[in-house]
PDB file of N, CA and C in Angstrom:
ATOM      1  N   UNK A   1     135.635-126.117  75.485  1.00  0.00           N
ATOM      2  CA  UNK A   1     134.234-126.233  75.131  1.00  0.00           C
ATOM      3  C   UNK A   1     133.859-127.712  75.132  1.00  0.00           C
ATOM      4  N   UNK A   2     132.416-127.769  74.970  1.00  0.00           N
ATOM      5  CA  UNK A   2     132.034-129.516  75.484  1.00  0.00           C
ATOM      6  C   UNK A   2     131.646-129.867  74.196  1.00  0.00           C
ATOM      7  N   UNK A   3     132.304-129.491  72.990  1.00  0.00           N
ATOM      8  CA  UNK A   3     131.590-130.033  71.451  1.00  0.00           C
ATOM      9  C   UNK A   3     130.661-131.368  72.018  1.00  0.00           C
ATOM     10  N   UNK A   4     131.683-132.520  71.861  1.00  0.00           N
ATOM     11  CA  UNK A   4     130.826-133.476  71.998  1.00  0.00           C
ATOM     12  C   UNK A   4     129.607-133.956  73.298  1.00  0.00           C
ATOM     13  N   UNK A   5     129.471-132.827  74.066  1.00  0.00           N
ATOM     14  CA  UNK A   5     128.604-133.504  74.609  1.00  0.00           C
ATOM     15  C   UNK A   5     127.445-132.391  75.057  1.00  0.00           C
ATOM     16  N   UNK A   6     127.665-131.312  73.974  1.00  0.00           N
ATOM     17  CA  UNK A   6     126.638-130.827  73.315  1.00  0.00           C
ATOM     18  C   UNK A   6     126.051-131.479  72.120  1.00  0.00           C
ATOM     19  N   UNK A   7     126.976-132.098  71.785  1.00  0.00           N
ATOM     20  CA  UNK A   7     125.742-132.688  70.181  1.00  0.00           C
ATOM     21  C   UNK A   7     125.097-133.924  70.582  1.00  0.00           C
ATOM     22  N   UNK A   8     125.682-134.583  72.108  1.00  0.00           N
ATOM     23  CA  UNK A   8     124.805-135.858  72.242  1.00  0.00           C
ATOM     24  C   UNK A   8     123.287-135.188  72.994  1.00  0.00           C
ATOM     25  N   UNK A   9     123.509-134.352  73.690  1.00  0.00           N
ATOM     26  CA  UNK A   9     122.421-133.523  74.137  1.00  0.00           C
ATOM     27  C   UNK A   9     121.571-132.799  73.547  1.00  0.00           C
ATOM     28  N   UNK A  10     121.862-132.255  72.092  1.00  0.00           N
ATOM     29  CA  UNK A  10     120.860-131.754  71.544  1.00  0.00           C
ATOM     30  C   UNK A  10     120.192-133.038  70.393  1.00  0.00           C
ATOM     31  N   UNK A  11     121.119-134.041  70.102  1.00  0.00           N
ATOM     32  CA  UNK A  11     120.539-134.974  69.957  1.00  0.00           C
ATOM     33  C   UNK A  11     118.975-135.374  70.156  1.00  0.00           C
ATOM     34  N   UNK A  12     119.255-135.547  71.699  1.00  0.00           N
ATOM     35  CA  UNK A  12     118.530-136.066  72.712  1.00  0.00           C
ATOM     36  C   UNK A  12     116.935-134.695  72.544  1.00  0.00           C
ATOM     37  N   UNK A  13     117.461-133.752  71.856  1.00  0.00           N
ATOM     38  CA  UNK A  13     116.270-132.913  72.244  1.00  0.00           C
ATOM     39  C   UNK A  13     115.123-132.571  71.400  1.00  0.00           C
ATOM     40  N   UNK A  14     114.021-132.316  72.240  1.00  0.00           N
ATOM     41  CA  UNK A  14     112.776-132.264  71.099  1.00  0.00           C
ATOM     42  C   UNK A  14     113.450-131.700  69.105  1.00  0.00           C
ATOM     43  N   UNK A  15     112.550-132.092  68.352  1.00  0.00           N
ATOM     44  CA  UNK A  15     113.415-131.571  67.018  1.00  0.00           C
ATOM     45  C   UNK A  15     114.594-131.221  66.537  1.00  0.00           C
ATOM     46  N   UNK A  16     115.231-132.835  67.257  1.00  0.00           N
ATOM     47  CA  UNK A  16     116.690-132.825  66.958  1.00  0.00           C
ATOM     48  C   UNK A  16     117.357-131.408  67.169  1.00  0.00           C
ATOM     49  N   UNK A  17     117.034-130.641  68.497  1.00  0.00           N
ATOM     50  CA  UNK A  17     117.483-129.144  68.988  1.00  0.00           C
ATOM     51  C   UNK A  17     117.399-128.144  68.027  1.00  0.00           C
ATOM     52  N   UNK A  18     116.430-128.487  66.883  1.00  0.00           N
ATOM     53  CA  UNK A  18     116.236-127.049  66.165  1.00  0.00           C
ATOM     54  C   UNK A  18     115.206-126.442  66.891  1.00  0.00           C
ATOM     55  N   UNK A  19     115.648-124.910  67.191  1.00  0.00           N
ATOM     56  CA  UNK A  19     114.630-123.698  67.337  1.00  0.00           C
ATOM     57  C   UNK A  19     114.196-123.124  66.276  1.00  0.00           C
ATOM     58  N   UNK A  20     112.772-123.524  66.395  1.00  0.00           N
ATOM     59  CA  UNK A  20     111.741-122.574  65.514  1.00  0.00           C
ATOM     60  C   UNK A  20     111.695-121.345  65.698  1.00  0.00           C
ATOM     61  N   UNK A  21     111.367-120.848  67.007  1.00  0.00           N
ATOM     62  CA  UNK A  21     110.711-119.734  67.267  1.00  0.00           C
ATOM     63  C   UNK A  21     111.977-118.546  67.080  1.00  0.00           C
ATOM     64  N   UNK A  22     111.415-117.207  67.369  1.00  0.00           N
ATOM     65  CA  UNK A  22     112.543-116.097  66.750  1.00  0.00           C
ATOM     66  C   UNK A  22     113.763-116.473  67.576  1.00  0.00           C
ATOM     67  N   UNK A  23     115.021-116.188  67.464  1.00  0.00           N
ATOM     68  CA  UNK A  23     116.062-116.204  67.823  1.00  0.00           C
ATOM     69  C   UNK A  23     116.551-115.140  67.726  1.00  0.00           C
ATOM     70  N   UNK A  24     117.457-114.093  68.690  1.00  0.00           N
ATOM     71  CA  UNK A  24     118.667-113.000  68.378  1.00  0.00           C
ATOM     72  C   UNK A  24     120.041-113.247  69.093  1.00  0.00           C
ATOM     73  N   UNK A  25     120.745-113.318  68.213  1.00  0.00           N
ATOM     74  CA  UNK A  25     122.439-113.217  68.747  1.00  0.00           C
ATOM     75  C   UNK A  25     123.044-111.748  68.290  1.00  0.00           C
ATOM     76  N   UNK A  26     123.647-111.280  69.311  1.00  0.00           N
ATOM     77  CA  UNK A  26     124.163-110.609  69.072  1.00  0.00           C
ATOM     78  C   UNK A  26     126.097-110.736  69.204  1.00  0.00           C
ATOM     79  N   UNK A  27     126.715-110.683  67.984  1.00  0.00           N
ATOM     80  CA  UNK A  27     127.768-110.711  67.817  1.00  0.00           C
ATOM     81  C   UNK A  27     128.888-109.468  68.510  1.00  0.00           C
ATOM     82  N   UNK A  28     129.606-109.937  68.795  1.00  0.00           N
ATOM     83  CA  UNK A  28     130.838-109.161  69.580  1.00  0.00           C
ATOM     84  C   UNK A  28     132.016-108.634  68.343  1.00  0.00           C
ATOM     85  N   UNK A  29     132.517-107.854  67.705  1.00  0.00           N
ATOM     86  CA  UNK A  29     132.797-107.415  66.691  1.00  0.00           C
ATOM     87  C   UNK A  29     134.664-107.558  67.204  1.00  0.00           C
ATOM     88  N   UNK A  30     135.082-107.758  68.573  1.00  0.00           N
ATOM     89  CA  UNK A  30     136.390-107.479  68.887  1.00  0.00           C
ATOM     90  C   UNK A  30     136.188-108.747  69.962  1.00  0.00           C
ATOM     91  N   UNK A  31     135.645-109.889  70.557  1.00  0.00           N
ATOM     92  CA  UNK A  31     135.611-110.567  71.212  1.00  0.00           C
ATOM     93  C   UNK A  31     136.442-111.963  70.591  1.00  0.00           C
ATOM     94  N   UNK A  32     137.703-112.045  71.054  1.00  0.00           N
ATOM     95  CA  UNK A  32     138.977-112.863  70.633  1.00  0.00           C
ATOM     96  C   UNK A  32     138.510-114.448  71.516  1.00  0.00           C
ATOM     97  N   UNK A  33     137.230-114.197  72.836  1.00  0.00           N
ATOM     98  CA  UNK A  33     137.640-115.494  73.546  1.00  0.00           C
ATOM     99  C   UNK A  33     136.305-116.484  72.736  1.00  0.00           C
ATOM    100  N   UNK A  34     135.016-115.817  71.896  1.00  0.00           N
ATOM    101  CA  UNK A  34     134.039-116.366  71.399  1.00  0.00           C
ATOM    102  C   UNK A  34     133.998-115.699  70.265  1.00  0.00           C
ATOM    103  N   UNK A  35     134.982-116.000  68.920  1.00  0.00           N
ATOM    104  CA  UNK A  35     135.265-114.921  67.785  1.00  0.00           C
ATOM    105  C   UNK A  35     133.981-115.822  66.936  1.00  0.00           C
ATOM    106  N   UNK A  36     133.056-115.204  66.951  1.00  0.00           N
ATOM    107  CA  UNK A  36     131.752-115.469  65.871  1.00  0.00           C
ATOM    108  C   UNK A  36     132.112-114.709  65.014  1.00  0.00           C
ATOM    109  N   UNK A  37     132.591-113.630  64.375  1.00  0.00           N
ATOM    110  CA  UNK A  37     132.295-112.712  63.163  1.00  0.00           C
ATOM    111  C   UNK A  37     133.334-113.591  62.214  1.00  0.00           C
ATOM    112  N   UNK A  38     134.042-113.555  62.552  1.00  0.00           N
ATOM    113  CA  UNK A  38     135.066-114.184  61.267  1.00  0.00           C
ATOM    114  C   UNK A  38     135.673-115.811  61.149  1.00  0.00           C
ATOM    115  N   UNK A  39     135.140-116.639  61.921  1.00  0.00           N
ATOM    116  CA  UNK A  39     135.397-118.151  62.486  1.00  0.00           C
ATOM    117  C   UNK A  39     133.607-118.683  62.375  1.00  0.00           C
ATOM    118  N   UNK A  40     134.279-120.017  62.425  1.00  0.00           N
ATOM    119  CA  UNK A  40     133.187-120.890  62.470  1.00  0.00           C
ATOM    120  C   UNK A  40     132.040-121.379  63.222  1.00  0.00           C
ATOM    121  N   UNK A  41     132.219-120.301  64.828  1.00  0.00           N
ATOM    122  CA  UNK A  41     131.550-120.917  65.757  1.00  0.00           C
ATOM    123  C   UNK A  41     129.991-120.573  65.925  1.00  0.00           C
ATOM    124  N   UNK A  42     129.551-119.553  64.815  1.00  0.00           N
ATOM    125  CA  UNK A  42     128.125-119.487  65.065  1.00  0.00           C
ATOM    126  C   UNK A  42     127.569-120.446  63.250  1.00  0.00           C
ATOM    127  N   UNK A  43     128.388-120.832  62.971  1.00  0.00           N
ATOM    128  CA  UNK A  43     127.251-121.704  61.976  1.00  0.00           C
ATOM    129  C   UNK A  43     126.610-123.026  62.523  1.00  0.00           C
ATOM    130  N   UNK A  44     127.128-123.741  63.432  1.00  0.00           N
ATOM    131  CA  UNK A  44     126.018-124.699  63.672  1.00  0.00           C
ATOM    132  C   UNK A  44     124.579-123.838  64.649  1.00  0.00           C
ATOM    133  N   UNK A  45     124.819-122.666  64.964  1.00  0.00           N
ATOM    134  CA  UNK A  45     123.324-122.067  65.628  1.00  0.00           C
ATOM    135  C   UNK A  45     122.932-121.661  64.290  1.00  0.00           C
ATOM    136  N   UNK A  46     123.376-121.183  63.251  1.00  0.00           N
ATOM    137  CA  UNK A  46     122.846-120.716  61.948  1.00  0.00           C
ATOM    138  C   UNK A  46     122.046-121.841  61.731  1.00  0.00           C
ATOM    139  N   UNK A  47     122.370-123.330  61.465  1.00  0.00           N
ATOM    140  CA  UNK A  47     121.885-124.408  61.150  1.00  0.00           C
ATOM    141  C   UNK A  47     120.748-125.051  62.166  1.00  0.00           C
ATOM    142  N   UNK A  48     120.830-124.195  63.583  1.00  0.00           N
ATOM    143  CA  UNK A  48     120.031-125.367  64.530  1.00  0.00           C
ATOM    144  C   UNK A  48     118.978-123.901  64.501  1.00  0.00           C
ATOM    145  N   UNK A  49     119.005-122.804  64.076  1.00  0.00           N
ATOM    146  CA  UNK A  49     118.005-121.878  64.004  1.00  0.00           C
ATOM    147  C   UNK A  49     117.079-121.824  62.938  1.00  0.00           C
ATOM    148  N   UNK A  50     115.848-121.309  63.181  1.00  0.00           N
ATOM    149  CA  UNK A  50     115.045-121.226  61.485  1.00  0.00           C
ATOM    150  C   UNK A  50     114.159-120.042  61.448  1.00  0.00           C
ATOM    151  N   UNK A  51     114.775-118.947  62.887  1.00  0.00           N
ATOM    152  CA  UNK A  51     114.389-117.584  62.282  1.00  0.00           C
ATOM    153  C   UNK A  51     115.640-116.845  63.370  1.00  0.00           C
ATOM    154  N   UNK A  52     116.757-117.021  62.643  1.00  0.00           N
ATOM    155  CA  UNK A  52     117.927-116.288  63.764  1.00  0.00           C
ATOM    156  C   UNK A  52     117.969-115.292  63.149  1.00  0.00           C
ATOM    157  N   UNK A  53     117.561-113.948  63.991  1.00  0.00           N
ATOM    158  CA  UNK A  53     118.504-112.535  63.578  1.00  0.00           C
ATOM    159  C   UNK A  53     119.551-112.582  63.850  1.00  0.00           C
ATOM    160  N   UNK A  54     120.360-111.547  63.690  1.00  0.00           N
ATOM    161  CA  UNK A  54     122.289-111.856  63.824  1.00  0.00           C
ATOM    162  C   UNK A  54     122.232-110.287  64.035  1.00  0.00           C
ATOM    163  N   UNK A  55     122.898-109.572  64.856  1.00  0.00           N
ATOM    164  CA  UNK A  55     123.209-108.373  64.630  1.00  0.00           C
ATOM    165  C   UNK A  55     124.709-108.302  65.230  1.00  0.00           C
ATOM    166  N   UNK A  56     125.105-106.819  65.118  1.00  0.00           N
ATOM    167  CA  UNK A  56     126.505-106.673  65.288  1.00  0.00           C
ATOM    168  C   UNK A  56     126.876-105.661  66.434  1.00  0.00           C
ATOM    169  N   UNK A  57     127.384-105.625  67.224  1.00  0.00           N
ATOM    170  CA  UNK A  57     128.251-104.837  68.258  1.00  0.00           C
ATOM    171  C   UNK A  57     129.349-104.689  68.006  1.00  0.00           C
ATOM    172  N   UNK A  58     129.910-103.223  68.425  1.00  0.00           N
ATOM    173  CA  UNK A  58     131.538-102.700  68.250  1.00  0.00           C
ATOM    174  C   UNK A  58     132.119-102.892  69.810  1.00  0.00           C
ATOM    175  N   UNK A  59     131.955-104.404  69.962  1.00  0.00           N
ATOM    176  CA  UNK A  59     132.433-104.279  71.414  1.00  0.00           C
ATOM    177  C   UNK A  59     133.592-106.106  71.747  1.00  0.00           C
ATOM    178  N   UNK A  60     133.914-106.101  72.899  1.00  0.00           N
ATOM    179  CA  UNK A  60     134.769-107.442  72.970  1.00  0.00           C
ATOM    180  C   UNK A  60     133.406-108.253  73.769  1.00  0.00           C
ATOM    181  N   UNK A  61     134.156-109.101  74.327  1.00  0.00           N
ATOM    182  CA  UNK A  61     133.407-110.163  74.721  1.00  0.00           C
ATOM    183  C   UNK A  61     132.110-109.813  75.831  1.00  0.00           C
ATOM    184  N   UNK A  62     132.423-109.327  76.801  1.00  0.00           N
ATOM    185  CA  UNK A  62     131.483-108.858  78.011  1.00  0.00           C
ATOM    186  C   UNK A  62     130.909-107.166  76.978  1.00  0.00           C
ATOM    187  N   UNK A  63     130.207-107.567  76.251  1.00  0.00           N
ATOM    188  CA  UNK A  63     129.205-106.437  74.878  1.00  0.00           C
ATOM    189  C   UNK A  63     128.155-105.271  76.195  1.00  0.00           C
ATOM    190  N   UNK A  64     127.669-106.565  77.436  1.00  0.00           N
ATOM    191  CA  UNK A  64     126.547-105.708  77.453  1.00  0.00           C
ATOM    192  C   UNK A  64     127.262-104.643  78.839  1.00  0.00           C
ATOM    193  N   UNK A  65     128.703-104.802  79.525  1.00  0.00           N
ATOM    194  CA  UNK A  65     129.686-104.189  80.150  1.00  0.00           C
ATOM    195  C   UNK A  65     129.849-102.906  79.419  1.00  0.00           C
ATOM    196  N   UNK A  66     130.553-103.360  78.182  1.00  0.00           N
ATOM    197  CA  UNK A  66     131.310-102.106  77.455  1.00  0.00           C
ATOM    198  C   UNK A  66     130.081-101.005  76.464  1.00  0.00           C
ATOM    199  N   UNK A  67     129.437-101.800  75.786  1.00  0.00           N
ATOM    200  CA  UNK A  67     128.670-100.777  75.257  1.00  0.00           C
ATOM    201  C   UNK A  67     127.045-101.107  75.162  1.00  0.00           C
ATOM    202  N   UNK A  68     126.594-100.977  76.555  1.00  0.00           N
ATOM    203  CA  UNK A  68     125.057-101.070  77.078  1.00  0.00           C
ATOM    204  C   UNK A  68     123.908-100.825  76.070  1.00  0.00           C
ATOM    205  N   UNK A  69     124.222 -99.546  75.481  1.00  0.00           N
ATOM    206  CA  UNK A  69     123.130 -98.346  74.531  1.00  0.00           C
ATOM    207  C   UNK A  69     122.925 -99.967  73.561  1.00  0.00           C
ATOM    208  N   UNK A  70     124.244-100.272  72.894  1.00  0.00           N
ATOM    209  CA  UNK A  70     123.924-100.657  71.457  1.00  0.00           C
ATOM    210  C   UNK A  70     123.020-102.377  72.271  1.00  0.00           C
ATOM    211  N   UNK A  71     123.720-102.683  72.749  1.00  0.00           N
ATOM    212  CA  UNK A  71     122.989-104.162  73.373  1.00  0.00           C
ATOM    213  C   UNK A  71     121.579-104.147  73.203  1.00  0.00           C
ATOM    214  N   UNK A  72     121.088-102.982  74.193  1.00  0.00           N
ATOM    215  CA  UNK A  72     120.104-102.556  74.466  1.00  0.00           C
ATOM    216  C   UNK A  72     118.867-101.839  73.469  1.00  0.00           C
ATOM    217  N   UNK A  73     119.660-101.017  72.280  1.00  0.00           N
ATOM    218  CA  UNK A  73     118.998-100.802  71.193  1.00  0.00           C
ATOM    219  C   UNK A  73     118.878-102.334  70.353  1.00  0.00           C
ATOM    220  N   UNK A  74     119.680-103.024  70.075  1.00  0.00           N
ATOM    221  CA  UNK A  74     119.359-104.325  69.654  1.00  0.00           C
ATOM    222  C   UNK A  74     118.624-105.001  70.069  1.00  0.00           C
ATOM    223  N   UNK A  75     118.199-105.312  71.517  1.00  0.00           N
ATOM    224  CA  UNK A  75     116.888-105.849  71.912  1.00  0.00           C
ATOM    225  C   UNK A  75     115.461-105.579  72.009  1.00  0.00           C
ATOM    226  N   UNK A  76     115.574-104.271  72.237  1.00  0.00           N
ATOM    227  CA  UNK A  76     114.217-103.393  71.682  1.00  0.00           C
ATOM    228  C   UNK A  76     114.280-103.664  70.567  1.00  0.00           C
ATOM    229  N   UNK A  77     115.034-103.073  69.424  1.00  0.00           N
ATOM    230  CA  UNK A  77     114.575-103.303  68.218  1.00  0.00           C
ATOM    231  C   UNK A  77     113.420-104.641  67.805  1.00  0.00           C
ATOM    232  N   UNK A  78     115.058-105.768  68.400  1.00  0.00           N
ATOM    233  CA  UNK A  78     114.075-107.150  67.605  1.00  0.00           C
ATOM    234  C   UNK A  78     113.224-107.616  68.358  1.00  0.00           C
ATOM    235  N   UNK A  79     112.657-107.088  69.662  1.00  0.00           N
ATOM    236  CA  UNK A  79     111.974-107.594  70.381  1.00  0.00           C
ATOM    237  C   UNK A  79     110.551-106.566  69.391  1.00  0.00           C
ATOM    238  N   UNK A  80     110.508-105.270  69.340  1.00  0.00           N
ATOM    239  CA  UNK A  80     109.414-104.650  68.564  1.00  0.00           C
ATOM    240  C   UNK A  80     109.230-105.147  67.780  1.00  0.00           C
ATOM    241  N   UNK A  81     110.266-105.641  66.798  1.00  0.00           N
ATOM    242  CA  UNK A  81     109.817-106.028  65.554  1.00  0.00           C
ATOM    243  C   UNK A  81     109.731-107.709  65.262  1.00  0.00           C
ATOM    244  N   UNK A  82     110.190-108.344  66.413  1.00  0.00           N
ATOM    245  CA  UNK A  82     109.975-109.986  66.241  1.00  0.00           C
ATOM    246  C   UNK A  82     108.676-110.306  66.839  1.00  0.00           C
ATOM    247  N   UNK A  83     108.824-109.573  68.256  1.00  0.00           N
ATOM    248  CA  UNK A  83     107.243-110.437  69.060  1.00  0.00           C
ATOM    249  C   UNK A  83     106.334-108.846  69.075  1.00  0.00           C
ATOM    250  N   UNK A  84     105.787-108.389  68.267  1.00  0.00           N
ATOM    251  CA  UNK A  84     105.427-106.998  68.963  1.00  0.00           C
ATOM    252  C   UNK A  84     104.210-107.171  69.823  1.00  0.00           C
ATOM    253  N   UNK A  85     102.871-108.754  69.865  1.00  0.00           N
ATOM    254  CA  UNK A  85     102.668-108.623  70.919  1.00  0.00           C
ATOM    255  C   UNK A  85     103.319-108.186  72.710  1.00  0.00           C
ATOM    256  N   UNK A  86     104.321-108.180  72.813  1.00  0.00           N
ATOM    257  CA  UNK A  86     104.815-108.039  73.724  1.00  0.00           C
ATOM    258  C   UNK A  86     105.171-106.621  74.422  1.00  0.00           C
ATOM    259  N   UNK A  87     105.024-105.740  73.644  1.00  0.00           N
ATOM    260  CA  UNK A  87     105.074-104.537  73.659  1.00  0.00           C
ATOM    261  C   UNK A  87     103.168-103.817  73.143  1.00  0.00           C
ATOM    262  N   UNK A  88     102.545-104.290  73.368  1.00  0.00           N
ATOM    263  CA  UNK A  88     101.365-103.707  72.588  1.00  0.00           C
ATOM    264  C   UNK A  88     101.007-102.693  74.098  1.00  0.00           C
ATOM    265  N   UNK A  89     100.262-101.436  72.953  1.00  0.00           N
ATOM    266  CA  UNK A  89      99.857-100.388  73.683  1.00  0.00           C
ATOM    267  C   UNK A  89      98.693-100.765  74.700  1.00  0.00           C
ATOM    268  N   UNK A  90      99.080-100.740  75.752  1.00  0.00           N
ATOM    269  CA  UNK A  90      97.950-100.879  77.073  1.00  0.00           C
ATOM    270  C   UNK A  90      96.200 -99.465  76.665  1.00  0.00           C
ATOM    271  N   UNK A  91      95.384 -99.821  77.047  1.00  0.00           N
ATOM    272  CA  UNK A  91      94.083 -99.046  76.206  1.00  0.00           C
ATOM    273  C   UNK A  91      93.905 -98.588  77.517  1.00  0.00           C
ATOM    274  N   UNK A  92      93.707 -97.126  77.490  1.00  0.00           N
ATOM    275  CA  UNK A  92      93.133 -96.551  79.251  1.00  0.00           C
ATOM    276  C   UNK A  92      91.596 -96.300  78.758  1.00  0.00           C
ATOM    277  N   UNK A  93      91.003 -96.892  79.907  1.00  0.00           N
ATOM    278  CA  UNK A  93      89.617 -96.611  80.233  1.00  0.00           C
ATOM    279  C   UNK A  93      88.683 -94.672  80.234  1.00  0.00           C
TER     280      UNK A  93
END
């Protein structure tokens, strides 16, 4: 991984690389090569986020390979319920 030359780059970026706007990660529950659930590697996005959802998958690393449905119910979800302009009902004439 490029630790250091991700932090000179987000440095470098508008609001010291914090994202405002909604954020979703979805966590890999059996993924050994990017272990977020039980290790340290999603708290600096915890810290560079300021509206991160977090949800969970029963899957390894390649999530949207092995179990599509749940990926996929996770993005609808927070997409309905984060931006729901984006989904608004079209009005027929």
């Amino acid at each position: 991984m490029n630790h250091d030359a991700n932090a000179v780059y987000q440095a470098r970026c508008v609001n010291g690389g914090r994202l405002d706007m909604p954020v979703l990660f979805v966590h890999a529950a059996y993924d050994y090569i990017c272990a977020t659930v039980d290790g340290g590697l999603a708290e600096p996005m915890r810290a560079s986020c300021g509206d991160l959802t977090e949800r969970f998958a029963r899957t390894g690393h390649w999530m949207q390979m092995e179990d599509p449905v749940t990926v996929n119910a996770a993005l609808a979800r927070w997409i309905a319920t984060k931006l729901p302009w984006v989904w608004r009902e079209e009005t027929t004439r």
